[in-house]
N, C-alpha and C. Protein backbone atom coordinates (compact mmCIF):
# COMPACT_ATOMS: atom_id res chain seq x y z
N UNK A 1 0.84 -1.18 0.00
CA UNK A 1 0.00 0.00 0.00
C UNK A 1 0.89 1.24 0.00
N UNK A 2 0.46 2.53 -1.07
CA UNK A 2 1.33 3.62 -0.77
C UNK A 2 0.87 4.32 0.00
N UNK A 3 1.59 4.95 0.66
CA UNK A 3 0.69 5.88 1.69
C UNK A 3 1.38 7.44 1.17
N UNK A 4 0.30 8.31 1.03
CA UNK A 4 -0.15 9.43 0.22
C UNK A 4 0.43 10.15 1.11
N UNK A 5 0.94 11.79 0.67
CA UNK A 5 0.97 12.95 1.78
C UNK A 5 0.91 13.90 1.15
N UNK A 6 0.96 15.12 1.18
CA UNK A 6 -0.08 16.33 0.76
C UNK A 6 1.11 16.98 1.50
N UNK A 7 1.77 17.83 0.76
CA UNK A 7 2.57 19.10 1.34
C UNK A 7 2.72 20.55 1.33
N UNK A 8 2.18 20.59 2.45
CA UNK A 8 1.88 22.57 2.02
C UNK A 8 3.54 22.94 2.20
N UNK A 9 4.25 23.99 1.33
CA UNK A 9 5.13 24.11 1.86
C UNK A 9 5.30 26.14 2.08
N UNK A 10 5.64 26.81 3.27
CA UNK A 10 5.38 28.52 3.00
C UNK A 10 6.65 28.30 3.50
N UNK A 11 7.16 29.59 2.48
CA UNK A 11 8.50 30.31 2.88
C UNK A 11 8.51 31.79 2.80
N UNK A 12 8.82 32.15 3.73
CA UNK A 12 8.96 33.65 3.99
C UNK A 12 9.83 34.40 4.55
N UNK A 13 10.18 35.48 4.27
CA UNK A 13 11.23 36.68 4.61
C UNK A 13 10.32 37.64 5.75
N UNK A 14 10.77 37.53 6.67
CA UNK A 14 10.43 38.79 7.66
C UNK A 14 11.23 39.71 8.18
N UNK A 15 10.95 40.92 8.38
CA UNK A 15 11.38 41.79 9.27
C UNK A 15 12.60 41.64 10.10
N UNK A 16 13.50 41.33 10.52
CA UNK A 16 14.24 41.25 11.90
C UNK A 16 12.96 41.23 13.10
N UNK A 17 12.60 42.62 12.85
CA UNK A 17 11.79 43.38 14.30
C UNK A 17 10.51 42.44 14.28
N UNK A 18 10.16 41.47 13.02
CA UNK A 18 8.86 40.67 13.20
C UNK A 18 9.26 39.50 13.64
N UNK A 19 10.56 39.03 13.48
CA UNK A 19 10.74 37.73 13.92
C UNK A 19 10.26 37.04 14.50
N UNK A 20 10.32 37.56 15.81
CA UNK A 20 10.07 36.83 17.28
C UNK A 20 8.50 36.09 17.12
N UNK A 21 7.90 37.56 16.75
CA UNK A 21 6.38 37.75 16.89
C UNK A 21 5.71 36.39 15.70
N UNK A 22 5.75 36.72 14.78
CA UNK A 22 5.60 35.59 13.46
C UNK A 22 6.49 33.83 13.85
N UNK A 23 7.75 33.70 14.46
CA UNK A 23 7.86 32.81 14.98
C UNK A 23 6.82 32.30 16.22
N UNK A 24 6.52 32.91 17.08
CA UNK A 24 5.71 32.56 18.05
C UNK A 24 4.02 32.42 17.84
N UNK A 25 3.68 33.11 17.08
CA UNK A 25 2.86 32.79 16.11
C UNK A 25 2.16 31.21 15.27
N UNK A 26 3.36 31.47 14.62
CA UNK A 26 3.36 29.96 13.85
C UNK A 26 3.77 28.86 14.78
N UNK A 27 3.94 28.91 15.70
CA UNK A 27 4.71 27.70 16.83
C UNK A 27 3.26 27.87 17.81
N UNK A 28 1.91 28.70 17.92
CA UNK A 28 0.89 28.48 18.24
C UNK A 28 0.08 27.68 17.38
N UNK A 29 -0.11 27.98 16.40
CA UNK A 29 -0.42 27.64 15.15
C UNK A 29 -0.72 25.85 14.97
N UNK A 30 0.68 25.82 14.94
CA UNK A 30 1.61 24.69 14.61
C UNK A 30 0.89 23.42 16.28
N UNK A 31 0.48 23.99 17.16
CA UNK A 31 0.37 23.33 17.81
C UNK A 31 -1.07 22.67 17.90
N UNK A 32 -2.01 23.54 17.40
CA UNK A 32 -3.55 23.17 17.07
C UNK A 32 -4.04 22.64 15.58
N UNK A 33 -3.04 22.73 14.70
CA UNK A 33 -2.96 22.14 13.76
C UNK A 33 -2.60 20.85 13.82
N UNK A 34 -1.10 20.82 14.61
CA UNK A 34 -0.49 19.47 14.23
C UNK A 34 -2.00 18.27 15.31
N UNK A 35 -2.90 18.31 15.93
CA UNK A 35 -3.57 17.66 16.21
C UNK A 35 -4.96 17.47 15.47
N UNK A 36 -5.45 18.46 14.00
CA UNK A 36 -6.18 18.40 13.05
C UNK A 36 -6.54 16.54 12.38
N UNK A 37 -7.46 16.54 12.61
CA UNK A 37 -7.92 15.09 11.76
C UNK A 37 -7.16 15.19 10.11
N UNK A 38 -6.23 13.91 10.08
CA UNK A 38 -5.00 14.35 9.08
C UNK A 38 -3.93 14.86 8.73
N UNK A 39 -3.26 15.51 9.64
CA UNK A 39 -2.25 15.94 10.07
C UNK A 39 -1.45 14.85 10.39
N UNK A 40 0.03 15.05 9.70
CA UNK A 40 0.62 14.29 9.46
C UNK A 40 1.98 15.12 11.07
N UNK A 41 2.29 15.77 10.00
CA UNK A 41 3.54 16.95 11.19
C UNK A 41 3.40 18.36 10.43
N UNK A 42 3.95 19.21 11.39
CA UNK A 42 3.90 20.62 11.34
C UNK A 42 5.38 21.00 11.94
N UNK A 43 6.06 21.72 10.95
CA UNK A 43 7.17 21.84 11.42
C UNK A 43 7.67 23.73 10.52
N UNK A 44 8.52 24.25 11.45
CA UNK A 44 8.85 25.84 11.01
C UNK A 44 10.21 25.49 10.90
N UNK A 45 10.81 25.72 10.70
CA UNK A 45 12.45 25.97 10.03
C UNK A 45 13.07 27.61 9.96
N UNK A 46 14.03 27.59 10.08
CA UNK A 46 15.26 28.79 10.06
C UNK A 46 16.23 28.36 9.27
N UNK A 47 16.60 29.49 8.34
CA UNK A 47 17.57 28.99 7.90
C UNK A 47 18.78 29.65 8.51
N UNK A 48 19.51 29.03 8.76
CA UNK A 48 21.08 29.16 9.51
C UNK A 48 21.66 30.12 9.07
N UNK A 49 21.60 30.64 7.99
CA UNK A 49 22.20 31.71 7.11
C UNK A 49 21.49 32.98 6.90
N UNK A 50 20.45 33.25 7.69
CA UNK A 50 19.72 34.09 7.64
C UNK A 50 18.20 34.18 8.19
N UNK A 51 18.32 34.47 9.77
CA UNK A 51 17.14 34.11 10.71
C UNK A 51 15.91 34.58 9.95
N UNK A 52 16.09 35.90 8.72
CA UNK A 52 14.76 36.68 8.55
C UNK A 52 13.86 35.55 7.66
N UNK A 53 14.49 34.29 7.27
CA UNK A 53 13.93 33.46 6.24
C UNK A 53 13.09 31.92 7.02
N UNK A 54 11.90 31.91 6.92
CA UNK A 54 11.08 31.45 7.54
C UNK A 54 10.57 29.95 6.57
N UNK A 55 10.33 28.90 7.42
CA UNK A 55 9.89 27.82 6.16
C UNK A 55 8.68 27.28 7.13
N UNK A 56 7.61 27.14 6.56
CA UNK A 56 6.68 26.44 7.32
C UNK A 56 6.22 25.15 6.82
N UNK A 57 6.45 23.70 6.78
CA UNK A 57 6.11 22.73 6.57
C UNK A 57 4.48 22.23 6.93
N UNK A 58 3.80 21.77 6.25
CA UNK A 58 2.39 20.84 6.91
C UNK A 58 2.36 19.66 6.10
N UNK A 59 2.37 18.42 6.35
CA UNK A 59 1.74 17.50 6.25
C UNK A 59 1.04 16.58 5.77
N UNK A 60 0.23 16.60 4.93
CA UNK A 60 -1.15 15.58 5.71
C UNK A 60 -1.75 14.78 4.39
N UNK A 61 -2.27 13.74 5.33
CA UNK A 61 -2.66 12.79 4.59
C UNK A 61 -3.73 12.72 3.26
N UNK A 62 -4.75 13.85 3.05
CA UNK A 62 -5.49 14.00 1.98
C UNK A 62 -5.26 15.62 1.30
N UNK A 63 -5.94 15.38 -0.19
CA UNK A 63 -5.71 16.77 -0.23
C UNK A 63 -7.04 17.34 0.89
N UNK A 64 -8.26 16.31 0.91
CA UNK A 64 -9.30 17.05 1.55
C UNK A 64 -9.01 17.55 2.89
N UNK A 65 -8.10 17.19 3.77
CA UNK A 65 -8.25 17.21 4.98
C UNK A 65 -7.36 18.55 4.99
N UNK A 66 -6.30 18.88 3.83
CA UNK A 66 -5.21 19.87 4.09
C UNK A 66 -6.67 21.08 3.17
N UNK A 67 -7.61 20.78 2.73
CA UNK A 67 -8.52 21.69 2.13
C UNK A 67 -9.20 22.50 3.44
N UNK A 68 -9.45 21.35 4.17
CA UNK A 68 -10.32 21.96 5.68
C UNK A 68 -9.76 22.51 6.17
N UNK A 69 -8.31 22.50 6.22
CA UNK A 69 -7.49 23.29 7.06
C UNK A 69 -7.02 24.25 6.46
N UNK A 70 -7.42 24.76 5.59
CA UNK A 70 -7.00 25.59 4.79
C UNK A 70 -8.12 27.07 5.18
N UNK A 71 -9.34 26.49 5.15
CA UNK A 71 -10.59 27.05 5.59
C UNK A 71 -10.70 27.53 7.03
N UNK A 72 -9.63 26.69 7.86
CA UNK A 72 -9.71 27.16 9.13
C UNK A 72 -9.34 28.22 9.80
N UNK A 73 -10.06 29.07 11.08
CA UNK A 73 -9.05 30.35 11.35
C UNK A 73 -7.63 30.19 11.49
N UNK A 74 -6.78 29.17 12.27
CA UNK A 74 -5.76 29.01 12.32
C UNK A 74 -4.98 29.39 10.78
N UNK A 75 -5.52 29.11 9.63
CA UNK A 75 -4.69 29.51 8.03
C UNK A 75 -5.41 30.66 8.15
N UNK A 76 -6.35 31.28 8.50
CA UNK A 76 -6.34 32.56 8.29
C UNK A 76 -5.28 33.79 9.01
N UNK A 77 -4.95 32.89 10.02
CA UNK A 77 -3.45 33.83 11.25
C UNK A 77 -2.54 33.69 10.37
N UNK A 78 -2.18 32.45 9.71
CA UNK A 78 -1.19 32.24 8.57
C UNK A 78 -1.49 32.94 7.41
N UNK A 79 -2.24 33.48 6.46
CA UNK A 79 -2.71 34.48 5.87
C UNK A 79 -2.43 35.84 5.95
N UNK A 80 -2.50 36.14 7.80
CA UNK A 80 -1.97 37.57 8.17
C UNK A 80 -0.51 37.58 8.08
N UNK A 81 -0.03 36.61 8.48
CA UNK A 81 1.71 36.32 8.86
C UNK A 81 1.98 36.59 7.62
N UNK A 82 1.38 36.05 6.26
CA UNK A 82 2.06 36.30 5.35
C UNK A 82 2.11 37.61 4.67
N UNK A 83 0.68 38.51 5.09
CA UNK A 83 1.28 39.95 4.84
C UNK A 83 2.47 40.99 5.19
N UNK A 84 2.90 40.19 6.71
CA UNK A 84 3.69 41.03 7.78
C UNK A 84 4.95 40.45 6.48
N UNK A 85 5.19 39.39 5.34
CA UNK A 85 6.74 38.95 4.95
C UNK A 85 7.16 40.32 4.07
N UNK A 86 8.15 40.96 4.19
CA UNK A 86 9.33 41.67 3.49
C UNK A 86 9.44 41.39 1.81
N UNK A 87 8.93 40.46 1.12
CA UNK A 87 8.93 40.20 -0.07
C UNK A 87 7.60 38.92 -0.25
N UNK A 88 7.75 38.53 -1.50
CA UNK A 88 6.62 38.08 -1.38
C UNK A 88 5.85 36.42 -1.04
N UNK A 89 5.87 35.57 -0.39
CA UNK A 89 5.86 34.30 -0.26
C UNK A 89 5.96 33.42 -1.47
């Protein structure tokens, strides 16, 4: 049997001064998601070479289930985060 996965993948440039805020953010986020019916993992990334660059990983097992969550307020906080990025996602 193959087993399917569905990958949202966001990358973004922030601020210095947004960092913190948009990290802590997505690490709320990340925590009511990663328990979503279908949810595989939820994971944020830094890149080592440049804290302002943001990667947000999701998951999940259908496209339907990453559709619902797409609809949810939690992607709508992710929606705002992505206005606060410095260039464009």
């Amino acid at each position: 049997m193959v087993d399917i996965m569905i990958v949202l993948i966001l990358s973004l440039k922030v601020a210095p001064k947004d960092r913190k805020n948009v990290a802590n953010v997505f690490d709320a986020i990340a925590g009511s998601t990663s328990v979503k019916p279908g949810c595989k993992r939820v994971k944020l990334y830094s890149d080592i070479n440049n804290d302002d660059d943001l990667m947000l990983i999701e998951e999940w097992h259908s496209k339907a289930e990453l559709e619902r969550h797409i609809e949810s307020n939690d992607f709508r906080k992710i929606m705002a985060i992505m206005d606060m990025a410095i260039e464009p996602p």
